[in-house]
PDB file of N, CA and C in Angstrom:
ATOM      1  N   UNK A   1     -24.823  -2.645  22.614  1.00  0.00           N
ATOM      2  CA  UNK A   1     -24.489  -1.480  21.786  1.00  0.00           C
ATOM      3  C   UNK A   1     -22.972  -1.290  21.721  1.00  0.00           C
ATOM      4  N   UNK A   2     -22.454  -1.341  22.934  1.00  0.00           N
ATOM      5  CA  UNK A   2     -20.922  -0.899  22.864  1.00  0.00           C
ATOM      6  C   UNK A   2     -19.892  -2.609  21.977  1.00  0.00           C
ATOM      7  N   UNK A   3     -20.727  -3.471  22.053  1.00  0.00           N
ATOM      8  CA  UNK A   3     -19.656  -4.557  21.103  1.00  0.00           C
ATOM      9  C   UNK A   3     -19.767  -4.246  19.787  1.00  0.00           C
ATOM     10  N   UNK A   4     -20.992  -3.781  19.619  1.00  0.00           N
ATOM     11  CA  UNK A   4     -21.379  -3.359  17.723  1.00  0.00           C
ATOM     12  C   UNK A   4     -20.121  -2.390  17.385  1.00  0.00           C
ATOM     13  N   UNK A   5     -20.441  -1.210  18.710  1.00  0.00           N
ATOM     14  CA  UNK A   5     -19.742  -0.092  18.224  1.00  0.00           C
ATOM     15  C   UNK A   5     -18.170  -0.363  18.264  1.00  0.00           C
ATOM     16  N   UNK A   6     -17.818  -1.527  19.081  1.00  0.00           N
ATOM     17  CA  UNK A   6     -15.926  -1.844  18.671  1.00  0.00           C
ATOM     18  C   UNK A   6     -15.540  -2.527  17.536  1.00  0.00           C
ATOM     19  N   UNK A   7     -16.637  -3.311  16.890  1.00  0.00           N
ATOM     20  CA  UNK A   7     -16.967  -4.069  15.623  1.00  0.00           C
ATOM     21  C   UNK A   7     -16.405  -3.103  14.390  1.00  0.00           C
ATOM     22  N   UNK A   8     -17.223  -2.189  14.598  1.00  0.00           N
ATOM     23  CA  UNK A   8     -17.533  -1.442  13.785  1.00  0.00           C
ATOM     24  C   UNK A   8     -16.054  -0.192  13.436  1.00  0.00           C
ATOM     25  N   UNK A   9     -15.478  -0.176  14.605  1.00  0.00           N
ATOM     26  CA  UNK A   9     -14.100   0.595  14.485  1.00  0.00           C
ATOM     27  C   UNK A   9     -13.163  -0.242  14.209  1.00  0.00           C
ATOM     28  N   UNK A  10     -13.133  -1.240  14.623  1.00  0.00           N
ATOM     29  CA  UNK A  10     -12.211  -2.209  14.298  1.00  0.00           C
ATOM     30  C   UNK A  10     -11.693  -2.214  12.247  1.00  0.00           C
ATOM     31  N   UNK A  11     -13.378  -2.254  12.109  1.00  0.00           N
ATOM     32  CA  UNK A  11     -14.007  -2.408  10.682  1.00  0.00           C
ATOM     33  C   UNK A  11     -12.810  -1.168   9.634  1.00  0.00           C
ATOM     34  N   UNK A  12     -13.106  -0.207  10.534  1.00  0.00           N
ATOM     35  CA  UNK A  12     -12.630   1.079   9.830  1.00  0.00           C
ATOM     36  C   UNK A  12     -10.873   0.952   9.975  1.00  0.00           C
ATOM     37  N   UNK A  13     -10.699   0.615  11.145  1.00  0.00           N
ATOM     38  CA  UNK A  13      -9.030   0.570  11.144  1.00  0.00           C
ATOM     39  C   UNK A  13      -8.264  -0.605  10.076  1.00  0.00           C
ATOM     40  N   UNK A  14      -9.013  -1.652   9.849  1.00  0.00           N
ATOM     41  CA  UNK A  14      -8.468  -2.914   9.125  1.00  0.00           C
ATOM     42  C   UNK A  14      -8.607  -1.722   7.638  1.00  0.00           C
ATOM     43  N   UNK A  15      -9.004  -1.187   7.291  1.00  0.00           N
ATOM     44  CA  UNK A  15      -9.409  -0.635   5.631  1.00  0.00           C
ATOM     45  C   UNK A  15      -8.538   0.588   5.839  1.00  0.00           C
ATOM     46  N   UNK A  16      -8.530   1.022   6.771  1.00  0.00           N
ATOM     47  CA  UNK A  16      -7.185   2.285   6.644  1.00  0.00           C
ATOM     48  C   UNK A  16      -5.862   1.791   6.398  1.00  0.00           C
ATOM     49  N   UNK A  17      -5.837   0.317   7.423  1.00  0.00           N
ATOM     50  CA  UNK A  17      -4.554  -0.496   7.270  1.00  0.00           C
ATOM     51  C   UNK A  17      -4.505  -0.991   5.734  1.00  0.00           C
ATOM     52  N   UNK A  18      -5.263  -1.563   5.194  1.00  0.00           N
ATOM     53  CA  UNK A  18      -5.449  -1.863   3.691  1.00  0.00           C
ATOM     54  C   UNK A  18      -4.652  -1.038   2.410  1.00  0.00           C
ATOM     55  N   UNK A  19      -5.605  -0.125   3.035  1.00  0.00           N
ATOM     56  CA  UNK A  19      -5.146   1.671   2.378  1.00  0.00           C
ATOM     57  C   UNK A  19      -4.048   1.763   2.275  1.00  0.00           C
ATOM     58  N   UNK A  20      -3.141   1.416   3.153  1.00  0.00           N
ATOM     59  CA  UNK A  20      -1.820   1.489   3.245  1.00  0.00           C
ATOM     60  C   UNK A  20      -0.969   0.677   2.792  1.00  0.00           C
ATOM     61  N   UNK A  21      -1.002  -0.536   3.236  1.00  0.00           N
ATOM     62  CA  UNK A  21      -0.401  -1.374   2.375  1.00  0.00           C
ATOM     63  C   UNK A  21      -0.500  -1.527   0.919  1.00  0.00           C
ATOM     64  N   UNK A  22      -1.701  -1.296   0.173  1.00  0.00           N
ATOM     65  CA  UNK A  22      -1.854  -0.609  -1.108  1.00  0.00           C
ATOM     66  C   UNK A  22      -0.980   0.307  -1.739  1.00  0.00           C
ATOM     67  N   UNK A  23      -1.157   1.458  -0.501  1.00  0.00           N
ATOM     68  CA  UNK A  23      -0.368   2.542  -1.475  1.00  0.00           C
ATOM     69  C   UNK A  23       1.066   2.218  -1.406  1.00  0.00           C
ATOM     70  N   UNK A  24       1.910   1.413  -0.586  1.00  0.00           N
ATOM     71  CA  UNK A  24       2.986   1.187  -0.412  1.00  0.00           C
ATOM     72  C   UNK A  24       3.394   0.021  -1.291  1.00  0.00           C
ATOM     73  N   UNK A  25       2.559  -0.728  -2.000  1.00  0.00           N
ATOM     74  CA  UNK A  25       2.704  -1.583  -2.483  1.00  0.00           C
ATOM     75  C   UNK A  25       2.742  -1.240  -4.054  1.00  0.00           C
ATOM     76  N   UNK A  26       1.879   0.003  -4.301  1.00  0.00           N
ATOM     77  CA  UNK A  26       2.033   0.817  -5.818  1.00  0.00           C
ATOM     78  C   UNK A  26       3.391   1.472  -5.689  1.00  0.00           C
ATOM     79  N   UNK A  27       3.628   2.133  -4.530  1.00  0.00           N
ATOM     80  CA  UNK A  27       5.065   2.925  -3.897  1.00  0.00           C
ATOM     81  C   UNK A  27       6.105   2.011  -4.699  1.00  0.00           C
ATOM     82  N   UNK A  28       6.275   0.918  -3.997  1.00  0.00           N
ATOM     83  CA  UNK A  28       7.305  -0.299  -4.191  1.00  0.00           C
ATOM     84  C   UNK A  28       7.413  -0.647  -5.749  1.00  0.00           C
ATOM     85  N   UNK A  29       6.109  -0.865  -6.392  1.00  0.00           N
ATOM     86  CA  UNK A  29       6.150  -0.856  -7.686  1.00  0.00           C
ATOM     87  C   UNK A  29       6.568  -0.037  -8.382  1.00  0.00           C
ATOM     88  N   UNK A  30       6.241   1.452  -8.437  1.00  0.00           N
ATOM     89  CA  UNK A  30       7.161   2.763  -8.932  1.00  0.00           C
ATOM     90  C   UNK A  30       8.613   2.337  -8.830  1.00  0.00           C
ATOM     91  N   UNK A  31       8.901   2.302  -7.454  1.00  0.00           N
ATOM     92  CA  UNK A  31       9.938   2.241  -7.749  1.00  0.00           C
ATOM     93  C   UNK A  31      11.127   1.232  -8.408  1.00  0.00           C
ATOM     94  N   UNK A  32      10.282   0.266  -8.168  1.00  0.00           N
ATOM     95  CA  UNK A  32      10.982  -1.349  -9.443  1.00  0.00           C
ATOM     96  C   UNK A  32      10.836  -0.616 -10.418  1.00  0.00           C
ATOM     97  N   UNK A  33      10.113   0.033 -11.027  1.00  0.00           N
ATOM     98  CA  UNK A  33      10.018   0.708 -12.770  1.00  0.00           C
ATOM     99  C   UNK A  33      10.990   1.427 -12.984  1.00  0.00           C
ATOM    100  N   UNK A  34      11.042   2.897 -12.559  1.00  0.00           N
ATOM    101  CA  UNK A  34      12.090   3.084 -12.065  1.00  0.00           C
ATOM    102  C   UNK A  34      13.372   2.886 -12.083  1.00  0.00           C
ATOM    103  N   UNK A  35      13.949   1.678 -10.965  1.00  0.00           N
ATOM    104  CA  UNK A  35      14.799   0.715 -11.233  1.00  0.00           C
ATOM    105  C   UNK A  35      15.084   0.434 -12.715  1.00  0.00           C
ATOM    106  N   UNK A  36      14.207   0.031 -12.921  1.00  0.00           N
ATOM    107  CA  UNK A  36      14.242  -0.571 -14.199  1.00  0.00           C
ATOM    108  C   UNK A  36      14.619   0.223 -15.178  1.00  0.00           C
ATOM    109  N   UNK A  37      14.297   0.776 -15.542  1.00  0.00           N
ATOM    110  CA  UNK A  37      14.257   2.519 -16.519  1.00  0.00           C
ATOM    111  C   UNK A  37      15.698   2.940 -16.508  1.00  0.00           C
ATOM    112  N   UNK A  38      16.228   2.856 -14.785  1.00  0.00           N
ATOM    113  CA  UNK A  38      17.649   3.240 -14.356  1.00  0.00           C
ATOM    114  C   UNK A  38      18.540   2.241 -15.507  1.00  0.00           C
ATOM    115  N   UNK A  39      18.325   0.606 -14.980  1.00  0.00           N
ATOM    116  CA  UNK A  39      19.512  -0.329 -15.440  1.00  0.00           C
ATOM    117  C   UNK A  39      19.267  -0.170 -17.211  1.00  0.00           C
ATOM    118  N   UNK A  40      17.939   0.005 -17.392  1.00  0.00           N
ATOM    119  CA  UNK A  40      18.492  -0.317 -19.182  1.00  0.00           C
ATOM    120  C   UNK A  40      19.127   0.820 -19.547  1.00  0.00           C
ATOM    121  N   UNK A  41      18.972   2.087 -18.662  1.00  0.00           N
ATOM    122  CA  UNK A  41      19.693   3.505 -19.536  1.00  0.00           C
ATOM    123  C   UNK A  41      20.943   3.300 -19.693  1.00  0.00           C
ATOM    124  N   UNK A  42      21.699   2.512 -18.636  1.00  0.00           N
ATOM    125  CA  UNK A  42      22.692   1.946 -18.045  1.00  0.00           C
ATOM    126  C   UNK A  42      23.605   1.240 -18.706  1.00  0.00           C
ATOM    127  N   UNK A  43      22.680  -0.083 -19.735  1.00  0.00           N
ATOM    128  CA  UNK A  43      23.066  -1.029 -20.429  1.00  0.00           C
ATOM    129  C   UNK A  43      23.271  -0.482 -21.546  1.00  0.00           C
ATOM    130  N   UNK A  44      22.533   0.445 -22.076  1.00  0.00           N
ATOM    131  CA  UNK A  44      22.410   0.698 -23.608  1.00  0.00           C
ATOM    132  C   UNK A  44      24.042   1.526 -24.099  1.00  0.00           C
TER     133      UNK A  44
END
């Protein structure tokens, strides 16, 4: 019972970790746009 049940948390921490790197990875993308948005106002 108790190996299922470390299985099983393990399970949940890898998808929170996921979660995160996700949202940091949309984060990172905002802000390249952003960026981006910045240099052409820049150029024009």
């Amino acid at each position: 019972m108790e190996k299922g049940k470390n299985v099983n948390t393990r399970k949940k921490t890898v998808n929170k970790d996921h979660m995160g790197v996700t949202s940091i990875a949309n984060q990172l993308k905002d802000m390249a746009g952003s960026l981006e948005r910045d240099l052409r106002f820049f150029y024009i």
